[in-house]
Protein backbone atom coordinates (compact mmCIF):
# COMPACT_ATOMS: atom_id res chain seq x y z
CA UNK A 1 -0.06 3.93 -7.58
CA UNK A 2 -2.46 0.54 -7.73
CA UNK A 3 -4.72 -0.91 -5.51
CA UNK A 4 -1.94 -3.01 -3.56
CA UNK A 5 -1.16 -0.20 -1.33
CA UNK A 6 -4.53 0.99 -0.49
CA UNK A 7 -4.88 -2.81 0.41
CA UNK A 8 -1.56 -2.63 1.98
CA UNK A 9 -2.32 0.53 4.20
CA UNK A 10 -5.97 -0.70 4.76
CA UNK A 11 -4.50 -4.69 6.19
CA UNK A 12 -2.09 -3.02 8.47
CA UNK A 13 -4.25 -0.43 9.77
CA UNK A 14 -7.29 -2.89 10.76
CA UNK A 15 -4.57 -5.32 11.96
CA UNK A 16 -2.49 -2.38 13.97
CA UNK A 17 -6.33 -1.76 15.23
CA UNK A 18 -6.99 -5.33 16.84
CA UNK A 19 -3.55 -5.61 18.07
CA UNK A 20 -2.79 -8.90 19.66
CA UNK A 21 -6.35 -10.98 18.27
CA UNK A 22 -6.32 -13.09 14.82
CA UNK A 23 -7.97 -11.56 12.35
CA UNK A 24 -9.12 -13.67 8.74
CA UNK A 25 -8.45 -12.55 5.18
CA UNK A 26 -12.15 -12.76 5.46
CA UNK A 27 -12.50 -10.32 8.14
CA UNK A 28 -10.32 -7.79 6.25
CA UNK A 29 -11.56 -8.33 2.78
CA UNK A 30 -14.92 -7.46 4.26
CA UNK A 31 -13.39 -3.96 5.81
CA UNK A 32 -11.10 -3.37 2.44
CA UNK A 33 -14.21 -4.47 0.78
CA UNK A 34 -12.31 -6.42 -1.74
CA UNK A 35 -12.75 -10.36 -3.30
CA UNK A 36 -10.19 -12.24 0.24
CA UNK A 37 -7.99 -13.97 -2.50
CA UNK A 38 -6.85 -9.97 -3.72
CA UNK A 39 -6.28 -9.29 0.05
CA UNK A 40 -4.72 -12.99 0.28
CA UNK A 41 -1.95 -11.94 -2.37
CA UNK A 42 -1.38 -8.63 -0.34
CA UNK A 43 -1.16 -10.42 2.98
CA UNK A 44 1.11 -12.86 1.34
CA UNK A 45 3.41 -10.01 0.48
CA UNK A 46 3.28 -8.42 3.63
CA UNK A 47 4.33 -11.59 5.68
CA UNK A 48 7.04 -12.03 3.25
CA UNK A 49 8.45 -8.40 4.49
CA UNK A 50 7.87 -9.29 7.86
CA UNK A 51 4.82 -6.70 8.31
CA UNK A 52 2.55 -9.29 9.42
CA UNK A 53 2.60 -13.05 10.87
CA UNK A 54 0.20 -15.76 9.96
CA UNK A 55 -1.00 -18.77 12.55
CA UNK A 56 -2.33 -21.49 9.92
CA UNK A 57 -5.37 -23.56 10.61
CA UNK A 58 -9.02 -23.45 11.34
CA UNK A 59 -8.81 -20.91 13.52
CA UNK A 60 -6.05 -19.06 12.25
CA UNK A 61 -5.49 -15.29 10.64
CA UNK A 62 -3.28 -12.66 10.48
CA UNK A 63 -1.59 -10.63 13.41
CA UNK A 64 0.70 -7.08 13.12
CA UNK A 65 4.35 -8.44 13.25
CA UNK A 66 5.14 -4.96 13.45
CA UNK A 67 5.39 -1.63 15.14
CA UNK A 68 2.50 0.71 13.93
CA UNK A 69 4.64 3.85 14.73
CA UNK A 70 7.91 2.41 12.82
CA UNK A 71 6.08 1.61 9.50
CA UNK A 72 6.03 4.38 6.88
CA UNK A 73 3.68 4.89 4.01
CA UNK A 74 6.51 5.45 2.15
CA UNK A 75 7.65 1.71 2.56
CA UNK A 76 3.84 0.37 1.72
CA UNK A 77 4.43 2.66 -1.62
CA UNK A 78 7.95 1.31 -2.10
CA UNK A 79 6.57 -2.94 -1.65
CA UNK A 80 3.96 -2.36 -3.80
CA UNK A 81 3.97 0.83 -5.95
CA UNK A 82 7.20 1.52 -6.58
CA UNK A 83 7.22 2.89 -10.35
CA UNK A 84 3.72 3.27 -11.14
CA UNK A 85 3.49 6.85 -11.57
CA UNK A 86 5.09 6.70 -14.81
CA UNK A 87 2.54 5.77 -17.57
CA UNK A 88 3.30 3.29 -20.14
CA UNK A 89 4.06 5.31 -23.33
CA UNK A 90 2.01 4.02 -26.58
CA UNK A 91 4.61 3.13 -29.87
CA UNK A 92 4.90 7.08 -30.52
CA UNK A 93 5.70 7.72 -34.25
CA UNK A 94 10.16 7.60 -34.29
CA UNK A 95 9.81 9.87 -36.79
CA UNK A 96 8.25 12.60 -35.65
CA UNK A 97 10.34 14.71 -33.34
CA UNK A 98 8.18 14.64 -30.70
CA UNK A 99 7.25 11.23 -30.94
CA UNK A 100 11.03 10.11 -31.04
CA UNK A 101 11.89 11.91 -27.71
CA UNK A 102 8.66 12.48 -25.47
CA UNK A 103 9.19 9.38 -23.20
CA UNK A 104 13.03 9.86 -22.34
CA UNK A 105 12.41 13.77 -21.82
CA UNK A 106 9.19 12.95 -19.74
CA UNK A 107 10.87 10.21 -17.50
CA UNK A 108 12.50 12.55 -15.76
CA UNK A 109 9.65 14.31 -14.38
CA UNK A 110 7.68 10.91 -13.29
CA UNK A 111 10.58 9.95 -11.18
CA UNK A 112 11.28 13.60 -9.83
CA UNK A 113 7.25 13.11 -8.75
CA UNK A 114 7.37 9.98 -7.48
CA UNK A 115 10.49 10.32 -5.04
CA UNK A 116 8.52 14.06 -4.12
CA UNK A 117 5.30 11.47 -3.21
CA UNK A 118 7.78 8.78 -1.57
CA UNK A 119 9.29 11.93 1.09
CA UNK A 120 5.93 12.67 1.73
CA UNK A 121 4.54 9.33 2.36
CA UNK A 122 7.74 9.10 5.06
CA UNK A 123 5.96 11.66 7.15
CA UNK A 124 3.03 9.28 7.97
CA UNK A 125 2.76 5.82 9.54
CA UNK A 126 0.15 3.02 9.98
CA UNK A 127 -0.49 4.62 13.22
CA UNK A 128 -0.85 8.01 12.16
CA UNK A 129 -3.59 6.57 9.81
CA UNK A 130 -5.23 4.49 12.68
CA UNK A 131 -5.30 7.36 15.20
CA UNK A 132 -7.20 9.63 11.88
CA UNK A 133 -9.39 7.03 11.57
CA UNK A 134 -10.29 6.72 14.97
CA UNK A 135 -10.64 10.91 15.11
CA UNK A 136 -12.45 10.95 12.43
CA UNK A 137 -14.85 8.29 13.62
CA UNK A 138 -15.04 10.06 17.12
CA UNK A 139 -16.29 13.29 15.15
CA UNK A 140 -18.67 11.16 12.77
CA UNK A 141 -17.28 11.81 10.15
C-alpha cells in the first residue's frame, strides 16, 4: 500500500465532510498534512475517475462528484494501490535453489493477501470513515 490511498481516503473524506462548498488543495493538504502539489497529483487522479469535480479559477477547489455511501475502500486501494503488497525481490542468486524459485513460489501468497485486503476494504466506504471520524471526535478521542 503507498501513501496515495491514505491521501485518497483522507481527500474524499474531508470533501464528503463539506459536501456542497469548494474546498482548495490547500485546504486539504493542510488536513492530510502533506506538501498541496502530492495532494494535487491525487486530486488529479481522482477527477480523472470521476470521484471528484474541480471549478478552476481564483476561487475555485475541489467538490465530491460522488456518493459517500457508494465509494468503497476497496476501489481507493484498486486506483492507487493495486499491487503493492508484493515486494520487489532483490537479483536472488539463480543458482541456489532457493534463490532460483523464492519469488514465483512467494507470488502466490502476495496476491492471495492482497485480494483477502481488497474484500475487506469492500466492507467500508468514505462514509463509513466520515461517520468514525465524526464518533470518534464526539468521544474525544
Amino acid at each position: 500500500m503507498n501513501s496515495d490511498f491514505v491521501i485518497a481516503v483522507h481527500s474524499l473524506t474531508y470533501l464528503a465532510h463539506v459536501q456542497g462548498r469548494l474546498a482548495t488543495s490547500d485546504h486539504i493538504a493542510a488536513s492530510v498534512s502533506v506538501h498541496p502539489v502530492r495532494v494535487r497529483k491525487v486530486l488529479s487522479m481522482l477527477r480523472k475517475h470521476g470521484y471528484i469535480r474541480s471549478k478552476e479559477g481564483a476561487k475555485g477547489g475541489f467538490l465530491l462528484g460522488c456518493k459517500p455511501d457508494e465509494v468503497t475502500l476497496a476501489e481507493l486501494y484498486r486506483l492507487t494501490s493495486e499491487g503493492s503488497i508484493k515486494p520487489k525481490w532483490p537479483n536472488p542468486n539463480p543458482q541456489c535453489l532457493i534463490g532460483a524459485h523464492i519469488e514465483c513460489s512467494m507470488d502466490g501468497l502476495f496476491i492471495t493477501a492482497e485480494r483477502q485486503m481488497e474484500q475487506y476494504f469492500g466492507q467500508f466506504t468514505i462514509a463509513d470513515v466520515l461517520d468514525n471520524v465524526q464518533r470518534r471526535s464526539e468521544i474525544g478521542e
